[in-house]
Protein backbone atom coordinates (compact mmCIF):
# COMPACT_ATOMS: atom_id res chain seq x y z
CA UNK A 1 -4.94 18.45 22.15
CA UNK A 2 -4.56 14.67 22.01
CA UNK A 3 -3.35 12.97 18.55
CA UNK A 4 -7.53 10.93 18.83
CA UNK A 5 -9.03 14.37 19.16
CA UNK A 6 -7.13 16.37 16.44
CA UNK A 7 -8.54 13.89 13.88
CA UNK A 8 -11.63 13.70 15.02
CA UNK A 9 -12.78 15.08 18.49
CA UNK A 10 -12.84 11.92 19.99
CA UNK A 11 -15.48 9.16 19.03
CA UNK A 12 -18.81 11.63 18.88
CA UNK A 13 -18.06 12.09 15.55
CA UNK A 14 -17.68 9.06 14.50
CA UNK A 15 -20.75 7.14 13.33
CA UNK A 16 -22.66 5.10 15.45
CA UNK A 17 -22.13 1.62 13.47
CA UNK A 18 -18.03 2.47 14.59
CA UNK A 19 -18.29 3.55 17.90
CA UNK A 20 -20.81 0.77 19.73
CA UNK A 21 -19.52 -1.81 21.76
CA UNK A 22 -19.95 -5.29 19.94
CA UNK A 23 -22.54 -7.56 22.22
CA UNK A 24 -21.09 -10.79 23.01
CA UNK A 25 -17.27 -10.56 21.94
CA UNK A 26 -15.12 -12.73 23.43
CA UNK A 27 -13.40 -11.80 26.56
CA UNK A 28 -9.94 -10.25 26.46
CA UNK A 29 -11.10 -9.40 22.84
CA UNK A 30 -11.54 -5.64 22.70
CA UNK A 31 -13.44 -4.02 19.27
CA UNK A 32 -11.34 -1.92 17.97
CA UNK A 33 -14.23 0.55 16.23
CA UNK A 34 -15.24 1.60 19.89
CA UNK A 35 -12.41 3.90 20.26
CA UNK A 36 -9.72 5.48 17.58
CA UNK A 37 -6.98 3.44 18.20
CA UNK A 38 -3.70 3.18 16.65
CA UNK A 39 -1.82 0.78 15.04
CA UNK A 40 -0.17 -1.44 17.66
CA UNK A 41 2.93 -2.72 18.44
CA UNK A 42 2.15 -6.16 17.74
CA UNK A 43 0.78 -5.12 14.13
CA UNK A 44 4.07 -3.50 13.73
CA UNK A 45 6.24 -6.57 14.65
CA UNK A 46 3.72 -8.59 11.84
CA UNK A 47 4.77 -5.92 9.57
CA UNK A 48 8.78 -7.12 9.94
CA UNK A 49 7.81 -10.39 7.69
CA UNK A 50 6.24 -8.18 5.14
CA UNK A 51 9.60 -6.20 5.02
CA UNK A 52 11.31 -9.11 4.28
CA UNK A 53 8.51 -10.44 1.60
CA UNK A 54 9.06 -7.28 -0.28
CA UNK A 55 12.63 -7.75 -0.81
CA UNK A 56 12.35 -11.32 -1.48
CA UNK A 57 10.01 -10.16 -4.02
CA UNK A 58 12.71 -7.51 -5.27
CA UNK A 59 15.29 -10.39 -5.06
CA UNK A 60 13.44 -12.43 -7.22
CA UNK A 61 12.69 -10.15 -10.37
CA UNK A 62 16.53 -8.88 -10.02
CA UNK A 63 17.55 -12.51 -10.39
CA UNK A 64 15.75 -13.16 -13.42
CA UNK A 65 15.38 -9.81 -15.05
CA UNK A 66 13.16 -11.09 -18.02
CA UNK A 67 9.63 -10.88 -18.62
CA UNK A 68 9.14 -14.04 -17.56
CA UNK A 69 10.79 -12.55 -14.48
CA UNK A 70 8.66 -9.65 -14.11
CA UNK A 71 5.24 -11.49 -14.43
CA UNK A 72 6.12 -13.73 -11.89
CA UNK A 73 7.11 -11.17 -9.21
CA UNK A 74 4.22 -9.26 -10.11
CA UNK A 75 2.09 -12.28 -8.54
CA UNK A 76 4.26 -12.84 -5.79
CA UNK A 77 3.68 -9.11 -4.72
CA UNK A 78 -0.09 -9.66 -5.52
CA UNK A 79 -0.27 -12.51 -3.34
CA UNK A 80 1.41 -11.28 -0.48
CA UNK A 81 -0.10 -7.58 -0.75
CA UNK A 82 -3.42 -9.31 -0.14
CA UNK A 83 -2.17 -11.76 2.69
CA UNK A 84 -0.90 -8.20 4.10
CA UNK A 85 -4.63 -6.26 3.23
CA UNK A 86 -6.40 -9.30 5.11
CA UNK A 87 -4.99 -8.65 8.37
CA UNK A 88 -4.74 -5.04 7.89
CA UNK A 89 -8.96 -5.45 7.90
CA UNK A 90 -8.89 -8.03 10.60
CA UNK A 91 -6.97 -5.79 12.71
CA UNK A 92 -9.07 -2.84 12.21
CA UNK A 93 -11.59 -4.92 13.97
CA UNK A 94 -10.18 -6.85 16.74
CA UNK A 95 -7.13 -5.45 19.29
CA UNK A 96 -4.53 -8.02 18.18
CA UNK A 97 -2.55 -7.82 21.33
CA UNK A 98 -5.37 -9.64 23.46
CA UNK A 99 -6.09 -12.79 24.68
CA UNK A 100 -5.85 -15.87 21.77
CA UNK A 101 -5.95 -13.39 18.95
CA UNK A 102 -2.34 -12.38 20.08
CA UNK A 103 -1.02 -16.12 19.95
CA UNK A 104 -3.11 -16.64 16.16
CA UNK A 105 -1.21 -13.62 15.16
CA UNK A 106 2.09 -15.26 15.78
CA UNK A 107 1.01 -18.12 14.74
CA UNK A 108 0.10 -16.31 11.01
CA UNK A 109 3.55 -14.37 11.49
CA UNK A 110 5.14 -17.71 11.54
CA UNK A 111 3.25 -18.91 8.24
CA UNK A 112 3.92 -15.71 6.57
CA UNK A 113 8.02 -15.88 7.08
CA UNK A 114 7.90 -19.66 5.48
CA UNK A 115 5.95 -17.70 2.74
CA UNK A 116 8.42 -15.55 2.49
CA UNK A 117 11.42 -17.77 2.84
CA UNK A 118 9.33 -19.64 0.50
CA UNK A 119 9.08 -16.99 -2.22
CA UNK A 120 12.22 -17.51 -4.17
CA UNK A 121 11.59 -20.95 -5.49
CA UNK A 122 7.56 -20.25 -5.14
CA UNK A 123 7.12 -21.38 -8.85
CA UNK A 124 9.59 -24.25 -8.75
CA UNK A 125 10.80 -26.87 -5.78
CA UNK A 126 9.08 -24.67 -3.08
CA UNK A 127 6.11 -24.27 -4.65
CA UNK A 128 4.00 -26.24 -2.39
CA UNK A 129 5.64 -25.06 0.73
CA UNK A 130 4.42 -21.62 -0.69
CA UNK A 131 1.06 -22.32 -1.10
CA UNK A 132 0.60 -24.87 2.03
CA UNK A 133 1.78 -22.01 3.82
CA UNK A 134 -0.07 -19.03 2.48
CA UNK A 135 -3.32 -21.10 3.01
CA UNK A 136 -2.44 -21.73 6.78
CA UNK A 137 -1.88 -17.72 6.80
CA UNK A 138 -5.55 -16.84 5.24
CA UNK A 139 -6.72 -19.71 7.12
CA UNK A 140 -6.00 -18.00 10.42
CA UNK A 141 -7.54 -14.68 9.11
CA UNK A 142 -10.53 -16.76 8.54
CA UNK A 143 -11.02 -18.12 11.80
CA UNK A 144 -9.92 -14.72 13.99
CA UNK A 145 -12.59 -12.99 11.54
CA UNK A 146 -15.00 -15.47 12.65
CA UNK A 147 -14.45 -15.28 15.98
CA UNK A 148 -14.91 -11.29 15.91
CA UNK A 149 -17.98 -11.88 13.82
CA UNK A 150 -19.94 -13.76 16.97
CA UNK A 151 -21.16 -10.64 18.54
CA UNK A 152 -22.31 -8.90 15.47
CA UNK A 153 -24.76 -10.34 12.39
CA UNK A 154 -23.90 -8.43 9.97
CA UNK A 155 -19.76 -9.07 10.29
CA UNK A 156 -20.47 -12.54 10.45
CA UNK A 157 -22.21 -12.96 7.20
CA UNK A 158 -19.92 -10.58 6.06
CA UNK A 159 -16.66 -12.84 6.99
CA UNK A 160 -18.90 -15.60 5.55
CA UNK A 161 -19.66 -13.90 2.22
CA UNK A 162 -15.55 -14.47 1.26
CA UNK A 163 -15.25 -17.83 3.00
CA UNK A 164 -15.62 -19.73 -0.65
CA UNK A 165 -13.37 -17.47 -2.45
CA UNK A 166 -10.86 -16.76 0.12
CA UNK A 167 -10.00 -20.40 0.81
CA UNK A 168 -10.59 -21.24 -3.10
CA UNK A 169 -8.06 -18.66 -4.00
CA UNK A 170 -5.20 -20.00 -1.92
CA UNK A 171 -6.34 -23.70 -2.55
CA UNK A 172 -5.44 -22.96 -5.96
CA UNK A 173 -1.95 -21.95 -5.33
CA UNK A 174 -1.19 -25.30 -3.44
CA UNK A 175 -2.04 -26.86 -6.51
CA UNK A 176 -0.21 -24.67 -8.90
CA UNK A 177 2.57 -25.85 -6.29
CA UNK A 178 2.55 -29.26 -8.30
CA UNK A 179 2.46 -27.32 -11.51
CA UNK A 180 5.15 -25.81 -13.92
CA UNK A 181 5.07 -23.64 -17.29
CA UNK A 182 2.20 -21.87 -18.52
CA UNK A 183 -0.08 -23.68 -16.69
CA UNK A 184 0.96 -22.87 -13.50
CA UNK A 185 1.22 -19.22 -14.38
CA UNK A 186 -2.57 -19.50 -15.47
CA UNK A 187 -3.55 -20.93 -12.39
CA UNK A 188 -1.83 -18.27 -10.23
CA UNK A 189 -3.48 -15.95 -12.26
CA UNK A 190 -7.09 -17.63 -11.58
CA UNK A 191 -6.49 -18.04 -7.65
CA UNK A 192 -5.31 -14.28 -7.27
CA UNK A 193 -8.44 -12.89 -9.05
CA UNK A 194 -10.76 -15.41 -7.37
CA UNK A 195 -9.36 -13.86 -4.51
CA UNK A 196 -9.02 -10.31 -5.22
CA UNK A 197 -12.70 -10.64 -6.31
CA UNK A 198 -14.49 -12.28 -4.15
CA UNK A 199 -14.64 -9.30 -1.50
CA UNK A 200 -17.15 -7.69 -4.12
CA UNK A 201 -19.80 -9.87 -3.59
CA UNK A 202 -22.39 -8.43 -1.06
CA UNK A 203 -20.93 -5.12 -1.81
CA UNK A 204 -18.89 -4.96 1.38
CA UNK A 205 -22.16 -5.02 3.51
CA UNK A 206 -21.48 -5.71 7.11
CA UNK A 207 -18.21 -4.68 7.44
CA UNK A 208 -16.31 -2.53 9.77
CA UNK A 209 -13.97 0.01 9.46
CA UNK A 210 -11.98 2.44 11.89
CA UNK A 211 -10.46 5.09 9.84
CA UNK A 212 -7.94 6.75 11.55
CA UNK A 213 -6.59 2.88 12.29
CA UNK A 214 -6.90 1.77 8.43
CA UNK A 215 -5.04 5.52 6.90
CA UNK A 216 -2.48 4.98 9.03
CA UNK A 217 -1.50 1.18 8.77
CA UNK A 218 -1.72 1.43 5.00
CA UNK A 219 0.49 4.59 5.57
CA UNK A 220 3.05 2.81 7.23
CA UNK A 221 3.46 -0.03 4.96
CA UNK A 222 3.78 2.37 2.36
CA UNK A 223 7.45 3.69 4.61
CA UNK A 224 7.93 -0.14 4.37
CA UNK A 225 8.24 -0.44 0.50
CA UNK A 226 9.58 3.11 0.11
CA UNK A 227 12.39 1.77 2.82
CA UNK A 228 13.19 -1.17 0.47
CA UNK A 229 14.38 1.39 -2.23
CA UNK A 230 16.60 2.72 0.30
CA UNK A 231 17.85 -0.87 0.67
CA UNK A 232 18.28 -1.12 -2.88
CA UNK A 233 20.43 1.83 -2.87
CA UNK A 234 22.60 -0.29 0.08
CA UNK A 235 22.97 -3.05 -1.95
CA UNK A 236 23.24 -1.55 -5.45
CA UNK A 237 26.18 0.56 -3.77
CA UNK A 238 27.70 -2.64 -1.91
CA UNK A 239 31.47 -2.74 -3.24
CA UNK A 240 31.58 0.09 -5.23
CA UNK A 241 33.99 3.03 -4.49
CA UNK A 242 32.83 6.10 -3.29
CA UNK A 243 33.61 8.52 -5.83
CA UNK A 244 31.65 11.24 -7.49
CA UNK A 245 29.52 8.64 -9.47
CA UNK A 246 28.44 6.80 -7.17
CA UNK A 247 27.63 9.60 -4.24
CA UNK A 248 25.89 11.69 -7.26
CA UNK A 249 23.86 8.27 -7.96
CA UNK A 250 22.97 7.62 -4.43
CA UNK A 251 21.99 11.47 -4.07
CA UNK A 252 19.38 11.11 -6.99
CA UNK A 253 18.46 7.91 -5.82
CA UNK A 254 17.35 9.18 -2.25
CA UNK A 255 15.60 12.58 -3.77
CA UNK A 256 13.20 10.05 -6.05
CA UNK A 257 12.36 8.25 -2.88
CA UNK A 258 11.92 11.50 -1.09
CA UNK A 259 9.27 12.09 -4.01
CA UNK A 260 7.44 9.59 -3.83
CA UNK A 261 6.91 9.78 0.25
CA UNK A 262 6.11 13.38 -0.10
CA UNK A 263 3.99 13.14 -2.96
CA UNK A 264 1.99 10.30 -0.89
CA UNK A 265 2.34 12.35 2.95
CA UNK A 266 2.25 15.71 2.37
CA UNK A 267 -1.72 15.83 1.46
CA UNK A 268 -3.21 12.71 -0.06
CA UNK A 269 -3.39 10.82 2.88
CA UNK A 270 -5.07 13.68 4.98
CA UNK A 271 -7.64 13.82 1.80
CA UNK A 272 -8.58 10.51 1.53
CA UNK A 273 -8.95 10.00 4.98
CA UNK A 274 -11.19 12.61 5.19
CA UNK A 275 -13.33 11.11 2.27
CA UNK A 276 -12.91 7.73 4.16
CA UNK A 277 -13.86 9.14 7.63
CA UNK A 278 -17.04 11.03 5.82
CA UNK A 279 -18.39 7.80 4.41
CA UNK A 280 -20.46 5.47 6.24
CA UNK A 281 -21.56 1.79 6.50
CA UNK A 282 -21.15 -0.46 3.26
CA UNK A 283 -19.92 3.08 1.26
CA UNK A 284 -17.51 3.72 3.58
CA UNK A 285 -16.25 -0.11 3.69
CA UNK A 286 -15.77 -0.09 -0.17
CA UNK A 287 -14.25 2.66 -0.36
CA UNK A 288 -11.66 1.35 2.16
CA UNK A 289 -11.56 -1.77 -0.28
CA UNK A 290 -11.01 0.30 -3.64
CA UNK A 291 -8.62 3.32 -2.35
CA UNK A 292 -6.41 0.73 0.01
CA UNK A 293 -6.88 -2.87 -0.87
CA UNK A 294 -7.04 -2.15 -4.84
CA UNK A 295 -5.19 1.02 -5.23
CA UNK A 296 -2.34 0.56 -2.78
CA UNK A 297 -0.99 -2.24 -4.57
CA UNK A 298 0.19 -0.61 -8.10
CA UNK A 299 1.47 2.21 -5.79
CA UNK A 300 3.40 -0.77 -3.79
CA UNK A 301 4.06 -2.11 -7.21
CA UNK A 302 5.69 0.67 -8.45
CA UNK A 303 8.02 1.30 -5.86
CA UNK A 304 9.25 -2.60 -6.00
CA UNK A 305 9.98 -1.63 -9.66
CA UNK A 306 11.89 1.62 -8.65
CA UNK A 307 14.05 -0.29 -6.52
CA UNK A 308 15.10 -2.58 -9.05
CA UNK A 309 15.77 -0.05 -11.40
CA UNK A 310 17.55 1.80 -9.10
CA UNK A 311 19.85 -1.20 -7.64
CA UNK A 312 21.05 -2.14 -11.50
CA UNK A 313 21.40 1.85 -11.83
CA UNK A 314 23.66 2.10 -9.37
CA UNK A 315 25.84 -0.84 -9.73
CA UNK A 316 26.10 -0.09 -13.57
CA UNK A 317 25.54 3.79 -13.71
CA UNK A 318 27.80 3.99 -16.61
CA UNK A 319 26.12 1.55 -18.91
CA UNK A 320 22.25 1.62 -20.60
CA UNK A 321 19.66 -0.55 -18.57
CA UNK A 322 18.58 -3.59 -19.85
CA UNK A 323 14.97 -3.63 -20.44
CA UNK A 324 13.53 -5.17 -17.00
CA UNK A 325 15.46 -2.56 -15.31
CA UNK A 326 14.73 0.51 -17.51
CA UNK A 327 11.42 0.16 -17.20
CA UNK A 328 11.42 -0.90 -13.25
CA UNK A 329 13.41 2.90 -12.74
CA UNK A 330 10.88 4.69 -14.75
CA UNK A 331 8.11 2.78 -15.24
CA UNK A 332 7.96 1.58 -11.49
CA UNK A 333 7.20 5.45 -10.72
CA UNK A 334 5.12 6.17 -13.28
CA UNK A 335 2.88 2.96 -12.27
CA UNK A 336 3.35 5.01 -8.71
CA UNK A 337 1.70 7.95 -9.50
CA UNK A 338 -0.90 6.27 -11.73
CA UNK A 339 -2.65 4.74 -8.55
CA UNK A 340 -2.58 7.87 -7.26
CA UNK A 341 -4.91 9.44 -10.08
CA UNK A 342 -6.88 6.05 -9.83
CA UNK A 343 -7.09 7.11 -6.08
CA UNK A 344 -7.62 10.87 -7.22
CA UNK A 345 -10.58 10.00 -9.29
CA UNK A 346 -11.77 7.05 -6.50
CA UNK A 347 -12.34 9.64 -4.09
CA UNK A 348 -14.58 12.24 -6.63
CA UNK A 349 -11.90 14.09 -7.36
CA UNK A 350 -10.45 14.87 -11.57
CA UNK A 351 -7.35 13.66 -12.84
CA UNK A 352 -5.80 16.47 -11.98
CA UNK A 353 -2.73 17.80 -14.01
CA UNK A 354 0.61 17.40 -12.44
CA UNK A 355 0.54 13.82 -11.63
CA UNK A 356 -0.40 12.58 -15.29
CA UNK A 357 2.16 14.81 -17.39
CA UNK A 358 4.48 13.47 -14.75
CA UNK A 359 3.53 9.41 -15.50
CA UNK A 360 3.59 10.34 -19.35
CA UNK A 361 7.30 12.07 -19.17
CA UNK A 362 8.35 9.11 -17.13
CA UNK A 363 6.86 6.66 -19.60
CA UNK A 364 8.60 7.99 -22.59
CA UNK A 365 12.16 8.04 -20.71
CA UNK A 366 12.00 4.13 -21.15
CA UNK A 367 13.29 4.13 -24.37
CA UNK A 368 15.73 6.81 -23.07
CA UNK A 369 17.21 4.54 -20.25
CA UNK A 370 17.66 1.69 -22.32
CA UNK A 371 20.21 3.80 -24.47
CA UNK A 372 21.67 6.07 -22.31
CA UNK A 373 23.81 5.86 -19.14
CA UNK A 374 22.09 4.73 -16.81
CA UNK A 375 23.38 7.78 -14.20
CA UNK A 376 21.48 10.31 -17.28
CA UNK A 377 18.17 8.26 -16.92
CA UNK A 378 18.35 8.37 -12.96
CA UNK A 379 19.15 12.26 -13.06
CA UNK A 380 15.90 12.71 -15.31
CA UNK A 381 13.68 10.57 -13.29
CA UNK A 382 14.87 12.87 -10.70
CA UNK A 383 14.19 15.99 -12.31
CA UNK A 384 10.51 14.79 -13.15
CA UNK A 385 9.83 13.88 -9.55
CA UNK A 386 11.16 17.03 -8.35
CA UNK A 387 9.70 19.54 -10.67
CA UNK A 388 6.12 17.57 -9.78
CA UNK A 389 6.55 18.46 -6.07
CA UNK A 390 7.35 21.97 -7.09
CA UNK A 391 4.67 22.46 -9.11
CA UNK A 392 1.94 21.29 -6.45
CA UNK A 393 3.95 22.76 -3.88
CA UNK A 394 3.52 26.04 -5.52
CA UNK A 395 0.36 25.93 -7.61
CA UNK A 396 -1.34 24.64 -4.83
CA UNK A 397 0.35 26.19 -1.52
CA UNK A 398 -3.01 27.95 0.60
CA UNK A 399 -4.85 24.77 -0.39
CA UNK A 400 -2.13 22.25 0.54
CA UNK A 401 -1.37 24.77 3.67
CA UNK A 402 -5.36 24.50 4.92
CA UNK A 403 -5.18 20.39 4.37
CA UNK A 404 -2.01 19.89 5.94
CA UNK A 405 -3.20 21.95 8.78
CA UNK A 406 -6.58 20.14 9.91
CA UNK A 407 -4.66 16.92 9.33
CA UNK A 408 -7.44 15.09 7.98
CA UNK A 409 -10.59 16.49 9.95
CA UNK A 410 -12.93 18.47 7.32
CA UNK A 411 -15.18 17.04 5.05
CA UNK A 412 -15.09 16.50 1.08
CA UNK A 413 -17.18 19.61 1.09
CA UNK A 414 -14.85 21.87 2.58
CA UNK A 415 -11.68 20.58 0.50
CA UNK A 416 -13.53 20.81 -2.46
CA UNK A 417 -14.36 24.40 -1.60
CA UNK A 418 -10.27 25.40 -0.46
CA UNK A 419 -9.18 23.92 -3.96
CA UNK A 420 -11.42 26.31 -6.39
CA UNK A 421 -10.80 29.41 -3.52
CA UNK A 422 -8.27 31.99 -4.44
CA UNK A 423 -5.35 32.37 -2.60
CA UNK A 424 -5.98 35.41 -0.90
CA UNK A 425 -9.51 34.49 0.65
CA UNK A 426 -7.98 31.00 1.70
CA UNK A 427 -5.01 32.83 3.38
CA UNK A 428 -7.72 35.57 4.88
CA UNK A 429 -10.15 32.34 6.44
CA UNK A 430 -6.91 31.01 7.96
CA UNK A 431 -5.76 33.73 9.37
CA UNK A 432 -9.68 34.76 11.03
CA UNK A 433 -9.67 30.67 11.89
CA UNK A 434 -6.30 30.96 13.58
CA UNK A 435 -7.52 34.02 15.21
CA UNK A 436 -10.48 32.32 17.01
């Protein structure tokens, strides 16, 4: 059975709006909703920038560890993470590997790396460059949006609908290029939620979304942030000898990062792209906004912090974090799974009870990290992370079991259903399923 046709049986089952071919598109330009593609080498290679962004991002906070620091890496990631989000969307529409939307993507890849290269100095002598160049990178979104708007109405005034905000937003941050102090950090602060909220207006009528496409480019940017804790473990190691310290560190390290991908992998994803996949039309396309586009972000977020924490962990894993640091190595996760009971909740489900004893455990070892070695406060973190994935590993093993095994293809009904099913009867339906 083909991967298109485990998820979903090919396009029959996906709603009409998703699976028609758009009238009029521009030749060489192939929709991307008339068959369940996946993500594409060329969106792939326009990931590589965001790879670096992140770490400049890391770089930056680690270099001024304050919360001056902090605030300003927060809007960094903010700003980037919706640069990112854009062309996730835009891609979900339109092949990008056809025609002129292959040489406006390289063109945007381009803008995005002096963004990036940009980002370290982004609130002081490369300010401008920063913004100059993040508005030539939403400008191109802009126009490749319009462009896949011309055969269909309703993603036209969609793409429309932002125009004002999403050129306002980045207009803004050229200016706060000329800026410095507080008033600079307001105005960062006023483009990034003119931007993050303009998409609400029209309530996300007219837009289109492929889900199979969207879960799984979101999915592998998430490998992309979890990858830059690994990095952080590379460069928080750099120099140090190899002893039993610093092999035990790096061993805790990698299980917290093993964590958080399973805790994201093993079933979430599947569940929400069911939910996604069930939805239709404008519900469908805000739910894509709120569970990706929001939601992603603090989970993105939280991983930055981790690898902060963890890099000052491991180069000092005899000393107490400072406070920056402390709270990147547990509060970074615990920001982590927070999304994820935002996300929990997004999708109609409770908050569950693993996930927020977890984020309350890992909030109080704060205070814990900023006294003790910081080797103790890594081992804990650990220990929290790890007894979470046993706990829905085994409390939830026939329902994870039936999830992980449709890989995404029930409905909200039928999840719902598994979760409040004993074990036994879930076990016996698999088993008669399996059978068949």
């Amino acid at each position: 059975m083909s991967c298109a046709t485990r998820y979903f049986y090919a396009e029959d089952l996906l709603p009409t709006s998703l699976t028609r071919t758009t009238e009029g598109s521009i030749s060489g330009m192939a929709d991307r909703n008339r068959t369940t593609q996946r993500v594409t080498p060329l969106e792939l290679f326009f990931d590589l920038v965001v790879v670096f962004a992140v770490t400049q991002v890391t770089a930056f906070i680690s270099h001024d560890p304050t919360w001056n620091g902090l605030l300003r890496g927060m809007l960094l990631l903010g700003a980037l993470w919706w640069a990112w989000a854009s062309y996730a969307w835009l891609t979900n529409t339109l092949d990008p590997e056809e025609g002129v939307v292959r040489l406006a993507m390289f063109g945007a890849m381009a803008a995005m790396l002096i963004v990036s290269l940009a980002t370290p100095d982004a609130f002081g002598d490369d300010g401008v460059v920063f913004g100059v160049a993040y508005f030539i990178v939403r400008a191109l979104h802009l126009v490749l949006y319009s462009i896949a708007g011309r055969g269909d109405r309703d993603l036209l005034r969609a793409v429309i609908r932002i125009v004002p905000t999403a050129t306002l937003g980045p207009a803004l941050l050229v200016v706060a290029g000329f800026l410095d102090g507080a008033s600079q950090l307001a105005l960062w602060g006023v483009a990034l939620a003119v931007d993050f909220l303009g998409v609400l207006v029209g309530h996300m009528r007219g837009w289109r979304i492929s889900p199979e496409h969207f879960v799984e480019r979101h999915g592998l940017v998430m490998i992309i942030a979890l990858g830059e804790s690994i990095v952080a473990i590379g460069v928080g190691a750099a120099g140090l000898p190899l002893g039993t310290g610093a092999i035990t560190a790096v061993l805790l390290g990698i299980t917290v990062i093993a964590a958080l991908w399973w805790s994201y992998f093993d079933w979430v994803a599947f569940v929400v792209q069911s939910r996604l996949a069930e939805a239709t039309g404008a519900e469908r396309a805000a739910l894509a906004r709120d569970a990706y586009s929001y939601l992603h972000l603090p989970m993105v977020g939280g991983i930055v912090l981790f690898a902060l924490g963890l890099e000052v962990a491991l180069a000092h894993s005899e000393e107490p974090l400072p406070t920056i640091p402390a709270i990147g190595l547990c509060g970074g996760v615990a920001l982590y799974l927070m999304a994820h009971i935002g996300l929990r909740l997004r999708i109609g489900g409770g908050f569950g009870r693993g996930r927020p004893a977890a984020t309350i455990l890992l909030l109080g070892l704060i205070p814990v990290a900023m006294n003790a070695p910081a080797l103790t406060a890594l081992a804990l973190v650990t220990t929290v992370c790890t007894m979470l994935i046993a706990y829905e590993a085994l409390r939830y093993r026939e329902a994870r079991a039936w999830i992980r095994s449709r890989r995404g293809a029930f409905t909200t009904e039928e999840v719902s259903s598994v979760a409040s099913t004993p074990s036994r009867i879930v076990r016996r339906r698999s088993r008669t399923e399996a059978e068949r």
